[in-house]
C-alpha atoms as a PDB file:
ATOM      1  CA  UNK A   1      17.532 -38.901 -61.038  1.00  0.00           C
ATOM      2  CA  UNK A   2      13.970 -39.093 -60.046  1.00  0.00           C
ATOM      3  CA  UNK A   3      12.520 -36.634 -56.781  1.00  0.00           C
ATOM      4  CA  UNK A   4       9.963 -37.838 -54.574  1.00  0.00           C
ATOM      5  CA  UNK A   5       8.523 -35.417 -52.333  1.00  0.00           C
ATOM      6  CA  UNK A   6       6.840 -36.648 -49.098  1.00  0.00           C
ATOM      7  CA  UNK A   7       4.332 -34.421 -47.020  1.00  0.00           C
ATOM      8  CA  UNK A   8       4.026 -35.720 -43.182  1.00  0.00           C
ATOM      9  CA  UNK A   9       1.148 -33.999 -41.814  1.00  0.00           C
ATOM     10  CA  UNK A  10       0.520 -34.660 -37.816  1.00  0.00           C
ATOM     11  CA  UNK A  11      -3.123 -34.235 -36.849  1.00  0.00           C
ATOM     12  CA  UNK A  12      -5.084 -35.218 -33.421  1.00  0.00           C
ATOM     13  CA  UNK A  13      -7.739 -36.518 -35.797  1.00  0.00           C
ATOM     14  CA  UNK A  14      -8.143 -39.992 -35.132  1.00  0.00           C
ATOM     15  CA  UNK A  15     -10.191 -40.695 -37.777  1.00  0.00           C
ATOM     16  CA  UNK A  16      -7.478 -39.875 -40.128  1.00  0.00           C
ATOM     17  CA  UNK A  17      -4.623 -41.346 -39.134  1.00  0.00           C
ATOM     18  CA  UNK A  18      -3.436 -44.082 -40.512  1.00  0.00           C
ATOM     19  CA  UNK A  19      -1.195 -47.249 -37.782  1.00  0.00           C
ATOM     20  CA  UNK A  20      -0.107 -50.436 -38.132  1.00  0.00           C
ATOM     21  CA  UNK A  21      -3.415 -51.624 -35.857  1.00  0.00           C
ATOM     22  CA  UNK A  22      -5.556 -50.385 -38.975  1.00  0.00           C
ATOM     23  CA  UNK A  23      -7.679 -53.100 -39.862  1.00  0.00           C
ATOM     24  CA  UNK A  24      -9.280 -53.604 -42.978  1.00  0.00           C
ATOM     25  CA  UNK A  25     -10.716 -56.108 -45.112  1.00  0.00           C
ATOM     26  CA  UNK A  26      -7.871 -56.366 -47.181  1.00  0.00           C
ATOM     27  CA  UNK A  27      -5.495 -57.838 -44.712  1.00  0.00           C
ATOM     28  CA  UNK A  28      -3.521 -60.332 -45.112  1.00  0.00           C
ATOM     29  CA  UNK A  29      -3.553 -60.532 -48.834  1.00  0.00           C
ATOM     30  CA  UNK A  30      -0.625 -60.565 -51.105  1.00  0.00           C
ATOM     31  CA  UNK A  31      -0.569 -57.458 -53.850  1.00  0.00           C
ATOM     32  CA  UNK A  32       1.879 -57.418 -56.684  1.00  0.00           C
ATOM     33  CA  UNK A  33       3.606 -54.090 -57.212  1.00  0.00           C
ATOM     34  CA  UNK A  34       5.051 -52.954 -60.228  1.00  0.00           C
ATOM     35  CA  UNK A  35       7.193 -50.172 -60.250  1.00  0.00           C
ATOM     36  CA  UNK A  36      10.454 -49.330 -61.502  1.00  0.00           C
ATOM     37  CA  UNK A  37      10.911 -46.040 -59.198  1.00  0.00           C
ATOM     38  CA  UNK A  38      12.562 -47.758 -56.521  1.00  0.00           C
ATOM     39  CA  UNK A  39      11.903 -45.109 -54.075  1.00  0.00           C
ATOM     40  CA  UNK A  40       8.402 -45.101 -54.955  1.00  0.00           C
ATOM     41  CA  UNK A  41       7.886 -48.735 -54.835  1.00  0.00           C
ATOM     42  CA  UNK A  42       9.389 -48.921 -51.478  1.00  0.00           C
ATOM     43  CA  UNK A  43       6.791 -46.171 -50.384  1.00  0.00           C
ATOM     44  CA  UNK A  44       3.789 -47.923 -51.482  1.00  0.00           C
ATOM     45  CA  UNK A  45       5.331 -51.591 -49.798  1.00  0.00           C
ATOM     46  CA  UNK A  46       5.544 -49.347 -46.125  1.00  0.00           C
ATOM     47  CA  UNK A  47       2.138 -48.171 -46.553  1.00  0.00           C
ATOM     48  CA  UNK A  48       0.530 -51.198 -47.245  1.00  0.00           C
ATOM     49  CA  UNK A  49       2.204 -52.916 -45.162  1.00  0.00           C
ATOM     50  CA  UNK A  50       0.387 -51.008 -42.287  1.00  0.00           C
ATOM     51  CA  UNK A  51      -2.666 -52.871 -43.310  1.00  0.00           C
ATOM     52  CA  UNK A  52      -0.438 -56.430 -42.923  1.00  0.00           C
ATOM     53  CA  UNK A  53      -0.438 -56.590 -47.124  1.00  0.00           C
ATOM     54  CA  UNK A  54       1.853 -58.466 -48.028  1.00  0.00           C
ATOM     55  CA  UNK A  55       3.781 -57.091 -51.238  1.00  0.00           C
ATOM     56  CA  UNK A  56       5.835 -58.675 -54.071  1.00  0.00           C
ATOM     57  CA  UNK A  57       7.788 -56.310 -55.978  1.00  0.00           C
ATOM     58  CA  UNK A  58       8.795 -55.844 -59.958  1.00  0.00           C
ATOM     59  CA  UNK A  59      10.736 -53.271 -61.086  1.00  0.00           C
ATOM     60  CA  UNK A  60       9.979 -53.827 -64.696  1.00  0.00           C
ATOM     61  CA  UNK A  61       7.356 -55.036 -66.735  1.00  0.00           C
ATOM     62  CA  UNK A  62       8.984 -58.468 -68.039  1.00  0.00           C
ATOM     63  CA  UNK A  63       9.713 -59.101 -64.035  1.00  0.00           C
ATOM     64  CA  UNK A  64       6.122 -57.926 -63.132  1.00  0.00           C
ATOM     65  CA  UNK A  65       4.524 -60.781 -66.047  1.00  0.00           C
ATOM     66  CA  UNK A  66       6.905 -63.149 -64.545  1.00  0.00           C
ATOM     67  CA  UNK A  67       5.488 -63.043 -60.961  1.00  0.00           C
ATOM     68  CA  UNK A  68       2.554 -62.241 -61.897  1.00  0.00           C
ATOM     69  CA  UNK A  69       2.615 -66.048 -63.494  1.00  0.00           C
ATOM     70  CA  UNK A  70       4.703 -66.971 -60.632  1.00  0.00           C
ATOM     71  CA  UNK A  71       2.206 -66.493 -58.128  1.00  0.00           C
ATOM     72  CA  UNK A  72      -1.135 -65.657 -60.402  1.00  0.00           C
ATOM     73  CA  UNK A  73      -2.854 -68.548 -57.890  1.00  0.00           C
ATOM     74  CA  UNK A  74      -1.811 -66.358 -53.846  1.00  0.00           C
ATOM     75  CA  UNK A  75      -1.915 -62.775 -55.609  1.00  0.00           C
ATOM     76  CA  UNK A  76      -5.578 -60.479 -54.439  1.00  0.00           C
ATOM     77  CA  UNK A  77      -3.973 -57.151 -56.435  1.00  0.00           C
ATOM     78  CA  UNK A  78      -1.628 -55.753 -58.812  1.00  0.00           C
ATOM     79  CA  UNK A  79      -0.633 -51.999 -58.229  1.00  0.00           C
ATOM     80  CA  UNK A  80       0.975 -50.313 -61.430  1.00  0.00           C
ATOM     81  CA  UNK A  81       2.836 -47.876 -62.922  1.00  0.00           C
ATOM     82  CA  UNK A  82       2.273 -46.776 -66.517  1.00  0.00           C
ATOM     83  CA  UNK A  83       5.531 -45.767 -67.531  1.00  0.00           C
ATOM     84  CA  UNK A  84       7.586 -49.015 -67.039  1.00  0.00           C
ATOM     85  CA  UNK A  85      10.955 -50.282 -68.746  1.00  0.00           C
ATOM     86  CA  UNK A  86      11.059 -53.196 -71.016  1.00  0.00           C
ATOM     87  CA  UNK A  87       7.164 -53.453 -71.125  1.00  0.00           C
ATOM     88  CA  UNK A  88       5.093 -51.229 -70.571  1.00  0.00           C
ATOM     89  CA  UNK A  89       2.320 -50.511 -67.763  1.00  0.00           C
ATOM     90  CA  UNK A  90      -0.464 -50.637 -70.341  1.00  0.00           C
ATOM     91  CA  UNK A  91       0.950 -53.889 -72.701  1.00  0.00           C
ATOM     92  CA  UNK A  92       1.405 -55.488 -68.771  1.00  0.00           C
ATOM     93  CA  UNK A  93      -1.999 -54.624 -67.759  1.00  0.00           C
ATOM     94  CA  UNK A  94      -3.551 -56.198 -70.869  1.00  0.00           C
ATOM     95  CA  UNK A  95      -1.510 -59.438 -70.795  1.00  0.00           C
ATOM     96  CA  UNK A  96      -2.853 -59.771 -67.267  1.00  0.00           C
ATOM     97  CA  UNK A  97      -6.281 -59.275 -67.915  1.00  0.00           C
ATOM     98  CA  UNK A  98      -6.101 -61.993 -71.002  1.00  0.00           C
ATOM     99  CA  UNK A  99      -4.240 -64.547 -68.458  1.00  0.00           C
ATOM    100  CA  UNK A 100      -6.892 -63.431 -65.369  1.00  0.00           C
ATOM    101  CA  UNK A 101     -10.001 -61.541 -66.181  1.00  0.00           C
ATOM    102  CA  UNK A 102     -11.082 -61.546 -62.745  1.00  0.00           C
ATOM    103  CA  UNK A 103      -7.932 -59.892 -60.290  1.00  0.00           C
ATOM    104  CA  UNK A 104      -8.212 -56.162 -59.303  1.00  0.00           C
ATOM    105  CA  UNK A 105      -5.432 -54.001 -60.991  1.00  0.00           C
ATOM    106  CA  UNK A 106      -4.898 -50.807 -59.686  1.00  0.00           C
ATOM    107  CA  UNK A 107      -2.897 -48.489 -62.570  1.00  0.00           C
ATOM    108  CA  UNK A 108      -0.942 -45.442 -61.037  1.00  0.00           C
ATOM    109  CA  UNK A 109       0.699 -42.936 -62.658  1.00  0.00           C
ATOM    110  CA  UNK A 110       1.367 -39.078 -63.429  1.00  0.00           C
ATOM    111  CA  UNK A 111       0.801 -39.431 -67.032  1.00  0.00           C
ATOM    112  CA  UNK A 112      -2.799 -40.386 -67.493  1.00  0.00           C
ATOM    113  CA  UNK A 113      -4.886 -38.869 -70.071  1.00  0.00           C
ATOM    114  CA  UNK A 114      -8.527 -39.547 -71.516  1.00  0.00           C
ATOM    115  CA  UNK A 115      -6.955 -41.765 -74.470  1.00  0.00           C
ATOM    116  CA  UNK A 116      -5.239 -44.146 -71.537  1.00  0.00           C
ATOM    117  CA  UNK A 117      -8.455 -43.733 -69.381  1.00  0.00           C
ATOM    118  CA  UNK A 118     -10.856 -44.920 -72.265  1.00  0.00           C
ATOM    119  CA  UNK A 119      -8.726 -47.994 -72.912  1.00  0.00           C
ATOM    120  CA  UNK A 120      -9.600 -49.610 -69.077  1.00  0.00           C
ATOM    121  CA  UNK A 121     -13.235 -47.815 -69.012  1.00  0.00           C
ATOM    122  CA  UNK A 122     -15.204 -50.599 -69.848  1.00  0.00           C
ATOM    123  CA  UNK A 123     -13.025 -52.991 -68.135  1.00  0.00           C
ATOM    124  CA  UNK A 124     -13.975 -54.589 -64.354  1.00  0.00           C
ATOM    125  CA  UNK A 125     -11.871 -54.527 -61.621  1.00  0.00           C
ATOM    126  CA  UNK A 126      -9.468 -51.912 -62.888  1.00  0.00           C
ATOM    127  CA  UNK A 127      -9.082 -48.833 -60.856  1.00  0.00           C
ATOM    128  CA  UNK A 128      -6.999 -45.423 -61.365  1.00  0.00           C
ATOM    129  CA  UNK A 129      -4.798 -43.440 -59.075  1.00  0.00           C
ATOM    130  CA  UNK A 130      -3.029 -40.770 -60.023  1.00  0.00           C
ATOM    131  CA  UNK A 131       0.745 -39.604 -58.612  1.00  0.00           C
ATOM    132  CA  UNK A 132       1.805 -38.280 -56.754  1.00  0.00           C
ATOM    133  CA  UNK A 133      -0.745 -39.581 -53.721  1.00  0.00           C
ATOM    134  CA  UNK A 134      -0.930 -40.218 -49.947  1.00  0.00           C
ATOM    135  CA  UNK A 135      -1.094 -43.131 -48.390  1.00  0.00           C
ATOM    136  CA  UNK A 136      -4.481 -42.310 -47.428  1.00  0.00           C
ATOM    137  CA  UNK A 137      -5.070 -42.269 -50.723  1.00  0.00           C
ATOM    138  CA  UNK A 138      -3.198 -45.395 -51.777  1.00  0.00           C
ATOM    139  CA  UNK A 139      -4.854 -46.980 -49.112  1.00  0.00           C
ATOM    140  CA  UNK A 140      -8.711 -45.584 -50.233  1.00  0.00           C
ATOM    141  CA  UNK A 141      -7.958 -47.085 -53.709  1.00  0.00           C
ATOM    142  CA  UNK A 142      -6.944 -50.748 -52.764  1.00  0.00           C
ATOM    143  CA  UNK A 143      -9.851 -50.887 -50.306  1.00  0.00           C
ATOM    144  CA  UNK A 144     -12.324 -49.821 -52.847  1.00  0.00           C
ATOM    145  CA  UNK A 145     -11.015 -52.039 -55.618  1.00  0.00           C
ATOM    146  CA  UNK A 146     -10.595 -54.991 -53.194  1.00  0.00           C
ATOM    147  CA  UNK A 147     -14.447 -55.616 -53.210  1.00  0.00           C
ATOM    148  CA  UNK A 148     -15.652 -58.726 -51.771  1.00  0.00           C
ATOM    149  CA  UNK A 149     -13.929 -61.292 -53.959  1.00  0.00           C
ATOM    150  CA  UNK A 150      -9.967 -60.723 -54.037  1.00  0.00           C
ATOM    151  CA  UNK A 151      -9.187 -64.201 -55.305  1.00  0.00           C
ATOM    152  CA  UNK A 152      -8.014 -64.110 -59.008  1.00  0.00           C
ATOM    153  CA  UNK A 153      -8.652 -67.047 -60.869  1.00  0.00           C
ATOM    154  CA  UNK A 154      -7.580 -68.200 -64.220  1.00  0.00           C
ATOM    155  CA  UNK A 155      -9.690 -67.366 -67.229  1.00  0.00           C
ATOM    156  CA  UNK A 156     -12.603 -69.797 -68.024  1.00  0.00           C
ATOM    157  CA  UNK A 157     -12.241 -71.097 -64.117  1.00  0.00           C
END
């Protein structure tokens, strides 16, 4: 049984709060998430869907390749854990980047270490963010990996 731990924090601080009337350059895009934590997963779908994301989810690896394919043409991101059943986080992100060498992945996990973090160092458009996080965070991380061109496209395109 796996615990997820949630921390609401109230503040009058505008700046910081996060509501459905966010806007950001990211909306309206369509993000793949793959995570097999369903309590987790269904987290990360509320949170971006404050920003009007629009979120397929996997709950495996094999499903996660499988839409990815599926929709490889609509999809701007794919969110990931490392620790996945029947394939693996890292063996997914790899296949993805062979089939599209251009759409943002953003790997998240509690069990990073330098030997995971020097596989993805020299490769673009992959990003890190490390569990547990806030939505604040979450949010931080697909805006900065979103970047101006969020349309993946298939290799040699």
């Amino acid at each position: 049984m796996a615990v997820v731990r949630f921390m609401v924090h109230r503040t009058c601080d505008n700046d910081n709060m996060i509501s459905p009337d966010s806007r950001s350059e990211i909306s309206d895009t369509l993000v793949l998430v793959v995570e097999d934590n369903l309590d987790v997963q269904e987290i990360i779908k509320m949170v971006l869907r404050l920003r009007r994301v629009r979120v397929i989810p996997a709950s495996d690896g094999i499903e996660g390749l499988r839409l990815f394919r599926e929709h490889r043409g609509n999809l701007s991101m794919v969110l990931l854990d490392l620790l996945l059943l029947r394939m693996g986080g890292l063996e997914l992100a790899h296949q993805i980047r062979l089939e599209d060498g251009n759409i943002p992945i953003l790997i998240a996990s509690g069990q990073m270490d330098d030997t995971v973090l020097d596989e993805f160092k020299c490769i673009p458009r992959v990003a890190f963010l490390h569990k547990p996080f806030t939505a604040t965070e979450l949010l931080k991380a697909v805006d900065d990996l979103s970047g101006p061109s969020t349309t993946s496209s298939a290799p040699g395109a």
